[in-house]
N, C-alpha and C. Protein backbone atom coordinates (compact mmCIF):
# COMPACT_ATOMS: atom_id res chain seq x y z
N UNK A 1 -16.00 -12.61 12.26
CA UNK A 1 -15.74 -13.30 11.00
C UNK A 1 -14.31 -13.82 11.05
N UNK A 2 -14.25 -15.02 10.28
CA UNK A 2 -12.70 -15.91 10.79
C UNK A 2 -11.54 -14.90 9.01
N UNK A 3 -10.98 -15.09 9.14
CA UNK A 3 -10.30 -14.63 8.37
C UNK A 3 -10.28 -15.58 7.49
N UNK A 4 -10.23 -16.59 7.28
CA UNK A 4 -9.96 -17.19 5.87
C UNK A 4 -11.44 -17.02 5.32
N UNK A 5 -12.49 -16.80 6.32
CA UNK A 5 -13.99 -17.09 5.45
C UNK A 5 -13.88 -15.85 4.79
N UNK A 6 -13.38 -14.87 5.37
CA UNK A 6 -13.43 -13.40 4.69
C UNK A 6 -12.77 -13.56 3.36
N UNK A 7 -11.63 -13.96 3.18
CA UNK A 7 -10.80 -14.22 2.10
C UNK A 7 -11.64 -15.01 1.03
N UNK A 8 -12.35 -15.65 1.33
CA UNK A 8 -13.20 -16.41 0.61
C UNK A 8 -14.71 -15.50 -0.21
N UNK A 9 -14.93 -15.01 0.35
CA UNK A 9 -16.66 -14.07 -0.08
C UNK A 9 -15.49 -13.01 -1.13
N UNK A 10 -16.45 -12.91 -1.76
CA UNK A 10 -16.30 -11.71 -3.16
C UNK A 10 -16.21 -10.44 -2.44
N UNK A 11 -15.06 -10.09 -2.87
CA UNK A 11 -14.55 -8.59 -2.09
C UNK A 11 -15.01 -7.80 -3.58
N UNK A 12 -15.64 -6.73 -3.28
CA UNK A 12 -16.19 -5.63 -4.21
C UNK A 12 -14.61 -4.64 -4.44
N UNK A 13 -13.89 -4.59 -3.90
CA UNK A 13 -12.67 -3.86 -4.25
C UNK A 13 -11.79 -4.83 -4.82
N UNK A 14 -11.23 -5.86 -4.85
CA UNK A 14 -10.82 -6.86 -5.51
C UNK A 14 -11.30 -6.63 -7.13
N UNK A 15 -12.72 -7.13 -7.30
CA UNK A 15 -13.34 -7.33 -7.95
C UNK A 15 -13.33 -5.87 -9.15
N UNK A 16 -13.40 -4.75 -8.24
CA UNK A 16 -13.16 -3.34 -9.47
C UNK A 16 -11.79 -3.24 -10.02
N UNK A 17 -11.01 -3.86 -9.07
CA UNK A 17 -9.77 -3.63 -9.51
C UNK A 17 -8.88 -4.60 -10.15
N UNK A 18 -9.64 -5.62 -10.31
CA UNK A 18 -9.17 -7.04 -11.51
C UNK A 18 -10.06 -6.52 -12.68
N UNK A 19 -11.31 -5.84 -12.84
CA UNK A 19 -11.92 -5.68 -13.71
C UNK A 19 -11.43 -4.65 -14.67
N UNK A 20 -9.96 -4.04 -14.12
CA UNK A 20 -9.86 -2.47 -14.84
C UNK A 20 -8.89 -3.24 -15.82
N UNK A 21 -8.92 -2.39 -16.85
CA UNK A 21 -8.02 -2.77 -18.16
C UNK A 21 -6.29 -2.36 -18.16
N UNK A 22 -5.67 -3.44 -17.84
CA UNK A 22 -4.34 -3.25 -17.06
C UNK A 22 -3.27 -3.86 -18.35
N UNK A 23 -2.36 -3.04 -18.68
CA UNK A 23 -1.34 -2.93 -19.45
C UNK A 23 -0.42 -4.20 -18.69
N UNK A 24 -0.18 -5.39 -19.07
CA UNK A 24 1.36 -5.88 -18.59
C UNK A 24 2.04 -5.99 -18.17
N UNK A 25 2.89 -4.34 -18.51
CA UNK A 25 4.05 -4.49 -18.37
C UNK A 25 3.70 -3.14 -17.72
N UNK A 26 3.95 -3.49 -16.34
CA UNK A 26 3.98 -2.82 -14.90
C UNK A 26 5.03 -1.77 -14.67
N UNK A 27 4.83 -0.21 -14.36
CA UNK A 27 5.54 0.21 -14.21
C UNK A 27 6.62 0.89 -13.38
N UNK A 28 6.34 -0.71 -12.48
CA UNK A 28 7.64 -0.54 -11.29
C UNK A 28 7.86 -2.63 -11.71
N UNK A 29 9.33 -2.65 -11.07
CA UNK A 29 9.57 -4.19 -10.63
C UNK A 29 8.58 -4.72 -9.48
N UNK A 30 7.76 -6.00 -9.96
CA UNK A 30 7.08 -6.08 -8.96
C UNK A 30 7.48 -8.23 -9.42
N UNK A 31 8.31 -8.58 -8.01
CA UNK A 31 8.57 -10.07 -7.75
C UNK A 31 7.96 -10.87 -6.85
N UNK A 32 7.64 -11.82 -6.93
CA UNK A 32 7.21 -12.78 -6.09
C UNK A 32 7.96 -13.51 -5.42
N UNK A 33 7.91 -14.09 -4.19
CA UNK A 33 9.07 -15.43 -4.09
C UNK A 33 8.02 -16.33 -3.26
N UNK A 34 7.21 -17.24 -3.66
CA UNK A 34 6.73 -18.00 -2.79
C UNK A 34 7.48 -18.49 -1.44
N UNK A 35 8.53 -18.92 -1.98
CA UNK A 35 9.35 -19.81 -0.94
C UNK A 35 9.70 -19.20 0.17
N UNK A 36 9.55 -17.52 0.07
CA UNK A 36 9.74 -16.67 1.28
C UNK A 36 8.93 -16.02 1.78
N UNK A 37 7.42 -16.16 1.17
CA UNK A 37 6.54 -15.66 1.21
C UNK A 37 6.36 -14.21 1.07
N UNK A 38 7.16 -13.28 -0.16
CA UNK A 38 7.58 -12.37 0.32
C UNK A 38 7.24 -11.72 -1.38
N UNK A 39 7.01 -10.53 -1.28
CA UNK A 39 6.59 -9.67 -2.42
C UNK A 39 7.81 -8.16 -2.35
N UNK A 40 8.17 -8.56 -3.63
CA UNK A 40 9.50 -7.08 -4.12
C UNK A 40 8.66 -6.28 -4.84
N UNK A 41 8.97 -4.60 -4.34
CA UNK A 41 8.30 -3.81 -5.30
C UNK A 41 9.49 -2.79 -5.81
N UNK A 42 9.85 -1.90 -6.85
CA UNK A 42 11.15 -1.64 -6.76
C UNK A 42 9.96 -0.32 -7.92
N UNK A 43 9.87 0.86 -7.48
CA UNK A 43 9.55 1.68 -8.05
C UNK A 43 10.23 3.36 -8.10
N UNK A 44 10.52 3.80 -8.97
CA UNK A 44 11.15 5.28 -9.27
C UNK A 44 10.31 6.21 -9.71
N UNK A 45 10.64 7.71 -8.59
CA UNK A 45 9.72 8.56 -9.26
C UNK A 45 10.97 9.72 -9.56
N UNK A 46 10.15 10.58 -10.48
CA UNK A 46 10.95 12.18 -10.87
C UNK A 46 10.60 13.05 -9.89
N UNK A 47 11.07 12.50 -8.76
CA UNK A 47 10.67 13.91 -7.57
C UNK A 47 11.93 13.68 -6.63
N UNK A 48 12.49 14.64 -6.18
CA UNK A 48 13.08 13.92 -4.19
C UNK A 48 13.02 13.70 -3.70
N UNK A 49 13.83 13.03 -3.25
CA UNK A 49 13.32 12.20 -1.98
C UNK A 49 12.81 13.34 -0.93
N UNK A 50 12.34 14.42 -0.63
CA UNK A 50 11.84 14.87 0.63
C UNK A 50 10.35 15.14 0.48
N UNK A 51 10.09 14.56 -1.37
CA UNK A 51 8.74 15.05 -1.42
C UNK A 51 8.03 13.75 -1.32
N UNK A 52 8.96 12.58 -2.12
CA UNK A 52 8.37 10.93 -2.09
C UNK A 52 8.35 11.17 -0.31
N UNK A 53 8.86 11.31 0.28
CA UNK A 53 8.77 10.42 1.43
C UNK A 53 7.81 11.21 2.08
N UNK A 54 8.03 12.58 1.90
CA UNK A 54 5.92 13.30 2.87
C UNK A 54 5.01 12.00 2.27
N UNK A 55 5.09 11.62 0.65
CA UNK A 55 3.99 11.71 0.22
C UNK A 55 3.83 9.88 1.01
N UNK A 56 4.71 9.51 1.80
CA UNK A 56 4.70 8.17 2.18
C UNK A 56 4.70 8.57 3.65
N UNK A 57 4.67 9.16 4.08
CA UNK A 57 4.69 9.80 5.47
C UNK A 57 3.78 10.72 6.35
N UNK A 58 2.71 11.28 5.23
CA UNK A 58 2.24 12.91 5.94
C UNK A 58 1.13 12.30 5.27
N UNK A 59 -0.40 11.97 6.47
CA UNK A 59 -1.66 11.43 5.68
C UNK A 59 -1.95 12.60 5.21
N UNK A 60 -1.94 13.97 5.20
CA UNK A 60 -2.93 14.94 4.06
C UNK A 60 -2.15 14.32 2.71
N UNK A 61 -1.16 14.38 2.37
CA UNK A 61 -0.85 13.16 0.89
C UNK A 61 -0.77 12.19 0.66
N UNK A 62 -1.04 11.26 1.64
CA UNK A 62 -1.27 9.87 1.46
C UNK A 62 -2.45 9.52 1.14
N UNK A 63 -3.29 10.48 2.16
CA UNK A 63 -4.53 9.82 1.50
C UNK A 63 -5.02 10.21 0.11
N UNK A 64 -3.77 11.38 -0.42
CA UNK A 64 -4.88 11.78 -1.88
C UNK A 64 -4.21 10.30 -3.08
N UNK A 65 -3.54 9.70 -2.77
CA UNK A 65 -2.98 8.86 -3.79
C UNK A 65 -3.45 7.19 -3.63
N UNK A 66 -3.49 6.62 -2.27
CA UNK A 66 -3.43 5.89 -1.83
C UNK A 66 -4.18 4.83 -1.62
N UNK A 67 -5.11 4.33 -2.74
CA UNK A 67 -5.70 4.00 -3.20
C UNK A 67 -6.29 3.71 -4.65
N UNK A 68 -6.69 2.99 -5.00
CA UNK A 68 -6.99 2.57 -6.61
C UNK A 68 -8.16 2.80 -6.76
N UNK A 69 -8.20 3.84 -8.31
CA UNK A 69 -9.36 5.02 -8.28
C UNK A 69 -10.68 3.89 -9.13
N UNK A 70 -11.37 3.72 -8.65
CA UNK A 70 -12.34 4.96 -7.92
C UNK A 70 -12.42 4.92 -6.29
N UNK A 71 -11.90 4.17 -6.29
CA UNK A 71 -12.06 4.08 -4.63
C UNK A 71 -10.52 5.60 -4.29
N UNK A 72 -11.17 5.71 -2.79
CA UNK A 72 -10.41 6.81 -1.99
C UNK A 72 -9.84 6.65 -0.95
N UNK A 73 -8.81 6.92 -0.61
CA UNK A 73 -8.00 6.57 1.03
C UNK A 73 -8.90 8.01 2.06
N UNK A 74 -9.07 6.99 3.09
CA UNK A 74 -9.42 8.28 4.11
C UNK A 74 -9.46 7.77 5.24
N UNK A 75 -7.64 8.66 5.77
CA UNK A 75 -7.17 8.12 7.09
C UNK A 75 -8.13 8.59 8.82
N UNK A 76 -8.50 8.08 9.61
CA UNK A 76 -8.93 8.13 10.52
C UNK A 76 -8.09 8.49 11.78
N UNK A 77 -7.19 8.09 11.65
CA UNK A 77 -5.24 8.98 11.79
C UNK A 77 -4.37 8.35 11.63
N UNK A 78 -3.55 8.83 11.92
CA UNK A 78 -2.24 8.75 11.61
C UNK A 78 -1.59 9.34 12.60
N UNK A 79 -0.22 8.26 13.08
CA UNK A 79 0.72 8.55 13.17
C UNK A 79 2.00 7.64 13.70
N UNK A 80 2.87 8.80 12.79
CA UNK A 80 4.12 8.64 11.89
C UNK A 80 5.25 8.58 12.82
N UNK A 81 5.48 7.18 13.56
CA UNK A 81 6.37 7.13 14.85
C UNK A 81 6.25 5.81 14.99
N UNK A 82 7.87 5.40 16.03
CA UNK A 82 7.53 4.10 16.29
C UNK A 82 7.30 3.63 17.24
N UNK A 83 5.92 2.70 16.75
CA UNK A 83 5.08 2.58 17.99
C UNK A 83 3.38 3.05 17.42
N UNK A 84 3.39 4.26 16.70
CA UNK A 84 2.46 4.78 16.29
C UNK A 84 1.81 3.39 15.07
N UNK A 85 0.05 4.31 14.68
CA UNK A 85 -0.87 3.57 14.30
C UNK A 85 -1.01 4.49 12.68
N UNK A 86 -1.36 4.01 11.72
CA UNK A 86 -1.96 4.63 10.79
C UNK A 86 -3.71 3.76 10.65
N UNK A 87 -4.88 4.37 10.57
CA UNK A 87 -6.07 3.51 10.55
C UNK A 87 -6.92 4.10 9.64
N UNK A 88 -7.11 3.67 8.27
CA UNK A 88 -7.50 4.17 7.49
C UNK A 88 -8.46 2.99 6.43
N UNK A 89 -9.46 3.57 5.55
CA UNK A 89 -10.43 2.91 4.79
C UNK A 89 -10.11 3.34 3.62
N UNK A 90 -10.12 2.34 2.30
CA UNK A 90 -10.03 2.84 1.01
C UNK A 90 -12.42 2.58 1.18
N UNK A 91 -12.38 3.69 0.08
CA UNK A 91 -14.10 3.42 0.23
C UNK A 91 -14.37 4.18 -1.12
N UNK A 92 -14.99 2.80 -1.19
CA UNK A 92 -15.92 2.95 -3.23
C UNK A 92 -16.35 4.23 -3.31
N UNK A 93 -16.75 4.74 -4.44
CA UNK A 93 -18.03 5.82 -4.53
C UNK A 93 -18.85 5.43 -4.44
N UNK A 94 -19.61 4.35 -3.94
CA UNK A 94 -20.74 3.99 -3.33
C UNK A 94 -20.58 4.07 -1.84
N UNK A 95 -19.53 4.05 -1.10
CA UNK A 95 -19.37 4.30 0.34
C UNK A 95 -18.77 2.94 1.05
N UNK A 96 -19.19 1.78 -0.03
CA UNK A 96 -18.53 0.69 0.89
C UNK A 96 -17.00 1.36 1.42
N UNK A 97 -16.47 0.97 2.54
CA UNK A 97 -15.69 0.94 3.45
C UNK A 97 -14.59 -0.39 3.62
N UNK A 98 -13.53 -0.53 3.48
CA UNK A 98 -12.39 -1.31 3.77
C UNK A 98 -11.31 -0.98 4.32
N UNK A 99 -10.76 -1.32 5.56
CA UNK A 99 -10.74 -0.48 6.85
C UNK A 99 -9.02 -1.61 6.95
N UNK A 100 -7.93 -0.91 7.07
CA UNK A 100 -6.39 -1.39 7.38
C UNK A 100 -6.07 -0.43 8.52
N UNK A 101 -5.06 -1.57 9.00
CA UNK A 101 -4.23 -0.98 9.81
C UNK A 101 -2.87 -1.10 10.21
N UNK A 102 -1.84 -0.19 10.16
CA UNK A 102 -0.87 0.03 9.58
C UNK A 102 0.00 0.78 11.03
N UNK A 103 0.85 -0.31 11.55
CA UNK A 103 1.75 -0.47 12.53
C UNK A 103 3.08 0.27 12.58
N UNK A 104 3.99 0.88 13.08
CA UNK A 104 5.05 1.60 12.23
C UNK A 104 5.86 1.05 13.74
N UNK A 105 6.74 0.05 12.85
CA UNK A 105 7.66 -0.80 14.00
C UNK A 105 9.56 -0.14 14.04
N UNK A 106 9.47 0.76 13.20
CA UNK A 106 10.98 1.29 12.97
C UNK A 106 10.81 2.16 11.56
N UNK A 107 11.73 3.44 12.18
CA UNK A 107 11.85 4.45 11.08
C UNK A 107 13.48 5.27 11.43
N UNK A 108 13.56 5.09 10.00
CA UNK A 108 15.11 5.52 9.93
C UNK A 108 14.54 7.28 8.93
N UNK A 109 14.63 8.32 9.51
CA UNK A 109 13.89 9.20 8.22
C UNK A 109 14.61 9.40 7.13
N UNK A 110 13.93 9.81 6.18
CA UNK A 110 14.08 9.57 4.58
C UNK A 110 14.89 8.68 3.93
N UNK A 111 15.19 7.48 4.63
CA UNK A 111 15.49 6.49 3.97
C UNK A 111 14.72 4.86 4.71
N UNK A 112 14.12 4.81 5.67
CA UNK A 112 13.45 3.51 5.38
C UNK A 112 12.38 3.57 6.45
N UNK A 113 11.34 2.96 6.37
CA UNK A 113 10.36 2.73 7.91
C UNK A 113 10.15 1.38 7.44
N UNK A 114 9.87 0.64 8.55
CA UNK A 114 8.87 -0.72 8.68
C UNK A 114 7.36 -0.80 9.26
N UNK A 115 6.88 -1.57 8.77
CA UNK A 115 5.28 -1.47 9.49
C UNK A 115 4.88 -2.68 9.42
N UNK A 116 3.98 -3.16 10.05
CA UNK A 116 2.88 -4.06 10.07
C UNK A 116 1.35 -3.71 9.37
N UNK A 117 0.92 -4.52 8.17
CA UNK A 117 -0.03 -3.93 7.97
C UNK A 117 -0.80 -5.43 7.62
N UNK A 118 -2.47 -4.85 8.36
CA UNK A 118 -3.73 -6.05 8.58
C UNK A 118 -4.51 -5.43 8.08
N UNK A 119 -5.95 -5.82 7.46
CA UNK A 119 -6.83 -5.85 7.27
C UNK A 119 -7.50 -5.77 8.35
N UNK A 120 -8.41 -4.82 8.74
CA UNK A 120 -9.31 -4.86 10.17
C UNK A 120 -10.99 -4.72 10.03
N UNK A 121 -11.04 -4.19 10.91
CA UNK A 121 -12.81 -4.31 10.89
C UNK A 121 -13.03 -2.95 11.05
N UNK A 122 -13.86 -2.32 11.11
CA UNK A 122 -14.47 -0.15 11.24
C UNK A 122 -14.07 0.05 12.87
N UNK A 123 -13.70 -1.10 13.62
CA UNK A 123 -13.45 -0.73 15.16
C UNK A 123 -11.65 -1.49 15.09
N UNK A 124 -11.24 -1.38 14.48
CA UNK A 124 -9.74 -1.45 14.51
C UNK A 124 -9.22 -2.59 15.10
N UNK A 125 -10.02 -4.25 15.20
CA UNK A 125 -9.69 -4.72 15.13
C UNK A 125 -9.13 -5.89 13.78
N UNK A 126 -8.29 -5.92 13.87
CA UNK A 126 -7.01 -6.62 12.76
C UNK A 126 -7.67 -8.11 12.40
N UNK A 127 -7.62 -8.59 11.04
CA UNK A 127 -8.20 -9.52 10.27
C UNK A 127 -6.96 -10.34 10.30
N UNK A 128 -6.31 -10.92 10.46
CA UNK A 128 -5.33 -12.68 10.70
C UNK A 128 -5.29 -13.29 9.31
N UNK A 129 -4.08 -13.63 9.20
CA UNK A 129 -2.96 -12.92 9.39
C UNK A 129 -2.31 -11.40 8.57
N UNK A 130 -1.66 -10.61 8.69
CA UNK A 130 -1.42 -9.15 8.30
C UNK A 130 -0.01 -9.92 7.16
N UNK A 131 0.96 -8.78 7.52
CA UNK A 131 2.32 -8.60 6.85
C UNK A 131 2.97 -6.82 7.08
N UNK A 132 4.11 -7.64 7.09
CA UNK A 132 5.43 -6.42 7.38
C UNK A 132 6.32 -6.47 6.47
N UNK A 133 6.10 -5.03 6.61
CA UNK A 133 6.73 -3.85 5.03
C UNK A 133 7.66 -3.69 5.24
N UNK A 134 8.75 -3.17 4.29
CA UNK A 134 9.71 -2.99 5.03
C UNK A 134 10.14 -1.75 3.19
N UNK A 135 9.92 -0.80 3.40
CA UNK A 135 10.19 0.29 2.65
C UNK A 135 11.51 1.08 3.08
N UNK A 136 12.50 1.35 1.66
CA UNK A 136 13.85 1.89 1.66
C UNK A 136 13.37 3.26 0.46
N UNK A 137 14.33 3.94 0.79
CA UNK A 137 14.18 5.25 0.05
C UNK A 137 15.51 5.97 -0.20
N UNK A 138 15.70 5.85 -1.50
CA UNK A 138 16.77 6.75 -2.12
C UNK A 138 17.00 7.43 -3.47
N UNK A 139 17.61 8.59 -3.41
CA UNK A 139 17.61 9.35 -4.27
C UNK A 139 19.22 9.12 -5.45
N UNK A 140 18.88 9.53 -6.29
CA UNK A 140 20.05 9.65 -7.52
C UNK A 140 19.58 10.35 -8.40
N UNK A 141 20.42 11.59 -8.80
CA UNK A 141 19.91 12.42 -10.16
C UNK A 141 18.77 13.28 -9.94
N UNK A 142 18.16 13.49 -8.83
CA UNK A 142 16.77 13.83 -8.70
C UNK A 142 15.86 13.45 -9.02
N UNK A 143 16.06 11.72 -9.02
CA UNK A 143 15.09 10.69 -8.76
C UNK A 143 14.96 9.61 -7.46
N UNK A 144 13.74 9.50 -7.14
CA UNK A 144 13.70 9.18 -6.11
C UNK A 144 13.61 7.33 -6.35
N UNK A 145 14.18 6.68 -5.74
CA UNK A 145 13.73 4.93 -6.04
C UNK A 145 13.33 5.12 -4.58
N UNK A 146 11.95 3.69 -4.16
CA UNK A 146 11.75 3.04 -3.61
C UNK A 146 12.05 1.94 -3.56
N UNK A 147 12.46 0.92 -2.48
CA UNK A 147 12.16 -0.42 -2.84
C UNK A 147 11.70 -0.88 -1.58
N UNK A 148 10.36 -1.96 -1.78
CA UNK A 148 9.63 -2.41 -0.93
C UNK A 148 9.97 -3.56 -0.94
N UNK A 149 9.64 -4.30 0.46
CA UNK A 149 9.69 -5.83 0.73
C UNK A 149 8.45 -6.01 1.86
N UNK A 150 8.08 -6.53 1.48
CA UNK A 150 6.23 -7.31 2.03
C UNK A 150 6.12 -8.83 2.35
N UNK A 151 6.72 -9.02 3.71
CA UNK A 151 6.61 -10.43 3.71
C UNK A 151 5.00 -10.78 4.72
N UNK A 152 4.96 -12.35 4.32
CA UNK A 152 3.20 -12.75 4.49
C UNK A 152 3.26 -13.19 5.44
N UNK A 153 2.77 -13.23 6.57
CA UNK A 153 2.91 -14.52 7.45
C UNK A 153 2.74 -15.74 6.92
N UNK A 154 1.21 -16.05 5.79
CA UNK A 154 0.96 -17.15 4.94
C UNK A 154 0.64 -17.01 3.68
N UNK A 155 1.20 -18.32 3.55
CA UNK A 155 1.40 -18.17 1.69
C UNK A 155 0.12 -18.49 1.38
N UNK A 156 -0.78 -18.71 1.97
CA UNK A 156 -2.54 -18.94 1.58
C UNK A 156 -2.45 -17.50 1.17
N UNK A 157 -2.12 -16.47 2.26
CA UNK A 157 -2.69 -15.10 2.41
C UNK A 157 -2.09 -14.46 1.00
N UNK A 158 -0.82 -14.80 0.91
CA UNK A 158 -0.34 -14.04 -0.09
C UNK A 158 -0.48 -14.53 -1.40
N UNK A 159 -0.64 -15.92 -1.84
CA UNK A 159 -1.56 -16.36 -3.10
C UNK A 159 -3.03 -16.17 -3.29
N UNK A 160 -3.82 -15.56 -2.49
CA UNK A 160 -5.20 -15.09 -2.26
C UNK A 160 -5.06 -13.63 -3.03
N UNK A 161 -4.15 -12.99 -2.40
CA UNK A 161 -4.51 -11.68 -2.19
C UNK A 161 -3.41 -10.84 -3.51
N UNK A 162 -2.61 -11.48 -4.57
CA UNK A 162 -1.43 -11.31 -4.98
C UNK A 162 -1.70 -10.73 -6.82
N UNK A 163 -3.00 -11.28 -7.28
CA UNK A 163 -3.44 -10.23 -8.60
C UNK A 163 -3.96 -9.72 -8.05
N UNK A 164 -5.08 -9.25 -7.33
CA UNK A 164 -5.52 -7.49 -6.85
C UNK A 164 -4.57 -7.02 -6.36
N UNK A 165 -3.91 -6.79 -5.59
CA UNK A 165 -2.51 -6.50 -5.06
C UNK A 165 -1.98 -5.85 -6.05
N UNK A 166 -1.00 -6.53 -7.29
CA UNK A 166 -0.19 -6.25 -7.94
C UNK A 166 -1.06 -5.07 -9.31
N UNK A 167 -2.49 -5.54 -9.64
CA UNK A 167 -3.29 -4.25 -10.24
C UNK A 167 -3.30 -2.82 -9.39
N UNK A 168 -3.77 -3.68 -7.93
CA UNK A 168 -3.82 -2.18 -7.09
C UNK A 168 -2.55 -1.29 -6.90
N UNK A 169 -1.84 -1.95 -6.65
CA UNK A 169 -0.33 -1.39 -6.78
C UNK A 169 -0.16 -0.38 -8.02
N UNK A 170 -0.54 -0.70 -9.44
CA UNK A 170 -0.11 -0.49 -10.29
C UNK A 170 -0.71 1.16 -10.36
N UNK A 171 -2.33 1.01 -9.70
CA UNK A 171 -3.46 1.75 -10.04
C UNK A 171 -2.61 3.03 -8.89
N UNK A 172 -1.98 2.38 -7.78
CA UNK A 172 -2.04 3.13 -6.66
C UNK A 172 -0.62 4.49 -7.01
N UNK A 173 0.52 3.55 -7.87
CA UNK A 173 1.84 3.96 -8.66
C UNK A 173 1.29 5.50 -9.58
N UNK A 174 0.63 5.22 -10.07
CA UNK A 174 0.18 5.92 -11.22
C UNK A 174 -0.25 7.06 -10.36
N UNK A 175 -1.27 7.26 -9.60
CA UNK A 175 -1.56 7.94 -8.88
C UNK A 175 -0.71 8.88 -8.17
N UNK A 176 0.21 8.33 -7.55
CA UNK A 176 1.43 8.89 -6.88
C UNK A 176 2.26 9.88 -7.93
N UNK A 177 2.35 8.91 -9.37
CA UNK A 177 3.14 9.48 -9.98
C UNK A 177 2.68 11.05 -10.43
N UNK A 178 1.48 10.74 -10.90
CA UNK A 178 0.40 12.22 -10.92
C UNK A 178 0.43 13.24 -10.12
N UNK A 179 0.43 12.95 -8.96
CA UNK A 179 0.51 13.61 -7.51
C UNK A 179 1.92 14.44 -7.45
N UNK A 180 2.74 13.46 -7.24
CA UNK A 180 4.00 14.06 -8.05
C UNK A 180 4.18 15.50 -8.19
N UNK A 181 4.18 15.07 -9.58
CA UNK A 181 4.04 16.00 -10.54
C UNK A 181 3.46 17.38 -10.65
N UNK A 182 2.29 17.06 -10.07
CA UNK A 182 1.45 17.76 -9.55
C UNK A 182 2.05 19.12 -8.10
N UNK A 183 2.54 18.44 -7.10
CA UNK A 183 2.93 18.92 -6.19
C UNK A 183 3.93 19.74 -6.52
N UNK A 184 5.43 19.18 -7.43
CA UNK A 184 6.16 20.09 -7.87
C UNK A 184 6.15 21.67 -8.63
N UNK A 185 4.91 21.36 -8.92
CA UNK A 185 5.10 23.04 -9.36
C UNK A 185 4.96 24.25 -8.80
């Protein structure tokens, strides 16, 4: 399948996750810049940084957040090196399957990694064109900020893909934040 035809057919995860009833006003900074093809995410949690960054680092907690519910992350592995692969499916409660893969091109620990991340197929080959992350991590007060930068290779890709994105994001935030919370006690 060519990648733009894919982009084109009705994605069932798209589709649950434009359909959910989404508040506005988002609760991280989330920017656009066409002209750079490039997506800002700028989000803070009430945890430390040694627990944000497992929970961005270590798939037994990635996969419990990492994804927009109802759908579920479930990594196939991981690993957390550079050079290393993360290959994982978010998958409906019906079982459909949507299968990424997630490159880790530089890691500075607990303050930044880069990756490459594509859309692939259940045999790990990569859907054209991807994008590279580029995640920072720091603490103040015993809060942790993130800030992400996501540039596109194409601005087709990233005006396609940029309201599910920014819902899923939102769905995926919330989650984390729960998790959180959760973990600290």
């Amino acid at each position: 399948m060519q990648p733009e035809t894919r982009f084109n057919q009705p994605d069932t995860a798209l589709s649950t996750i434009k359909n959910k009833k989404m508040n506005t006003n988002l609760p991280f900074d989330f920017n656009v810049d066409k002209t750079t093809k490039t997506v800002s995410i700028d989000m803070e949690f009430a945890a430390g940084l040694p627990l944000v960054w497992d929970a961005f680092t270590k798939p037994e907690i990635l996969d419990q957040w990492y994804a927009p519910k109802p759908w579920v992350s479930k990594a196939k592995f991981m690993d957390f090196k550079v050079g290393g692969r993360r290959f994982y499916a978010m998958v409906s409660p019906e079982g459909e399957e949507r299968w990424s893969v997630q490159k880790y091109t530089s890691i500075s620990p607990k303050t930044n990694f880069k990756m490459y991340n594509a859309f692939a197929d259940k045999d790990e080959n990569p859907e054209l064109p991807g994008s590279d992350w580029d995640l920072n991590f720091r603490e103040q007060n015993g809060k942790t900020k993130v800030s992400i930068t996501i540039f596109n290779e194409s601005l087709e890709r990233l005006e396609k893909l940029i309201d599910g994105f920014k819902i899923g994001m939102a769905m995926t935030y919330e989650n984390l934040t729960g998790l959180l919370a959760t973990l600290q006690k």
